[in-house]
Protein backbone atom coordinates (compact mmCIF):
# COMPACT_ATOMS: atom_id res chain seq x y z
CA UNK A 1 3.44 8.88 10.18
CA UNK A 2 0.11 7.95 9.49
CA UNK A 3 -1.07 11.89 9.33
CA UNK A 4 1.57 11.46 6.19
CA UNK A 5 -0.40 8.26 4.52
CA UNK A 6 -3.86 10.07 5.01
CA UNK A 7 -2.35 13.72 3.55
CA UNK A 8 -0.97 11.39 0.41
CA UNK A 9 -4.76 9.36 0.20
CA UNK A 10 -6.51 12.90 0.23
CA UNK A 11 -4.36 14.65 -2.06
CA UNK A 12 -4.18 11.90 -4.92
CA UNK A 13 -6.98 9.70 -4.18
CA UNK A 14 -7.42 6.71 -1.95
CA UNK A 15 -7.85 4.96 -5.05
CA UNK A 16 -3.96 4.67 -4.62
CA UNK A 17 -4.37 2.82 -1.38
CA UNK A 18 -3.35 -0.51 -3.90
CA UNK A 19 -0.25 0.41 -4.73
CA UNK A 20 0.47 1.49 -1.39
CA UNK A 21 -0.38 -1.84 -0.33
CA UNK A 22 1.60 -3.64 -2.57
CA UNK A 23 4.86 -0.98 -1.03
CA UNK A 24 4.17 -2.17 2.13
CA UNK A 25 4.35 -6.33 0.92
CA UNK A 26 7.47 -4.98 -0.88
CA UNK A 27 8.90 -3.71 2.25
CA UNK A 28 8.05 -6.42 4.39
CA UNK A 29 9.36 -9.07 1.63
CA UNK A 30 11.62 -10.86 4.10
CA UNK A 31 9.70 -10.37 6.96
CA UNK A 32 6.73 -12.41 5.59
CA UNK A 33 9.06 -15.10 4.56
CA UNK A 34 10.50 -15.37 7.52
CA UNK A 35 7.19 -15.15 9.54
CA UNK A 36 6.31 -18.84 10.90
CA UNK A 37 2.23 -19.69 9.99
CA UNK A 38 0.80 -17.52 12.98
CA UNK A 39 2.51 -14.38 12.55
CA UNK A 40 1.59 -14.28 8.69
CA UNK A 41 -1.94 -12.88 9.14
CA UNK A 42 -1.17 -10.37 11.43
CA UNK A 43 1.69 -9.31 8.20
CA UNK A 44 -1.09 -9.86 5.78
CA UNK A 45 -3.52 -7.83 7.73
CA UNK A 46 -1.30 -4.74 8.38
CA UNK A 47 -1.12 -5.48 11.92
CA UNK A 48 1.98 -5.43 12.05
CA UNK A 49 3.94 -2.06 12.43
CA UNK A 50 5.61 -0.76 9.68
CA UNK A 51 8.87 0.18 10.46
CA UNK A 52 10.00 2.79 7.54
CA UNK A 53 9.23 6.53 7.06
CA UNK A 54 6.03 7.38 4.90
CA UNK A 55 8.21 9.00 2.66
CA UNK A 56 10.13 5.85 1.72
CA UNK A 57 6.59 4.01 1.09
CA UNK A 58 5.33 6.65 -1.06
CA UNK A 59 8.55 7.08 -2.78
CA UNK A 60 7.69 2.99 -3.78
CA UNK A 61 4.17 3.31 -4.36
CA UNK A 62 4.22 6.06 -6.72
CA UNK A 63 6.58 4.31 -9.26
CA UNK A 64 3.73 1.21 -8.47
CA UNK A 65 1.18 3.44 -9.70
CA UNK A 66 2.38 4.41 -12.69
CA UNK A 67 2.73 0.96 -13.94
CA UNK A 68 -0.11 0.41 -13.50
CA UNK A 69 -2.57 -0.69 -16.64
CA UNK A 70 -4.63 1.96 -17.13
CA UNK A 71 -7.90 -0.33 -17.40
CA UNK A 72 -6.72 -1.54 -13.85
CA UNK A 73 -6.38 2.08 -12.88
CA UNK A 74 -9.74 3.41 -14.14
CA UNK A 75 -11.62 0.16 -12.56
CA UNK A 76 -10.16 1.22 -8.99
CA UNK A 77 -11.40 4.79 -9.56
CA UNK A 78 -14.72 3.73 -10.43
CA UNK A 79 -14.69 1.31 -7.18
CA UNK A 80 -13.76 4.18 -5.07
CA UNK A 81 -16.51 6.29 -6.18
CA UNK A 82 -19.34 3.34 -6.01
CA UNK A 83 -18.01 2.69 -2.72
């Protein structure tokens, strides 16, 4: 699964590692607000497995991505290159 994520990040850019991020919230909606005040970092931290197929996440993210403003979008591409 996470071969998947890293084949996605190195073919488009891991500039797109934001809206991937904001998939995985999206996925985990209920989860989080069902999570009682010590579970929630481990959520918020991503150490908590994600149970869904890369495919499904990407198939969110991408959408994310293109919604994205594209002054928002050229800022993370600049971050990712003074990084």
């Amino acid at each position: 699964n996470v071969l998947q994520l890293w084949d996605f990040y190195f073919a488009a850019g891991v500039h797109l590692n934001v809206p991937v991020l904001a998939a995985q919230f999206i996925l985990r909606r209920q989860s989080i607000l069902k999570a009682n005040k010590d579970e929630l970092p481990s959520y918020l931290t991503g150490r908590q497995p994600l149970e869904v197929k890369p495919q499904s996440l990407l198939s969110l993210a991408y959408p994310l991505f293109l919604k994205l403003p594209k002054d928002f979008f050229n800022e993370l591409i600049e971050h990712t290159q003074r990084v």
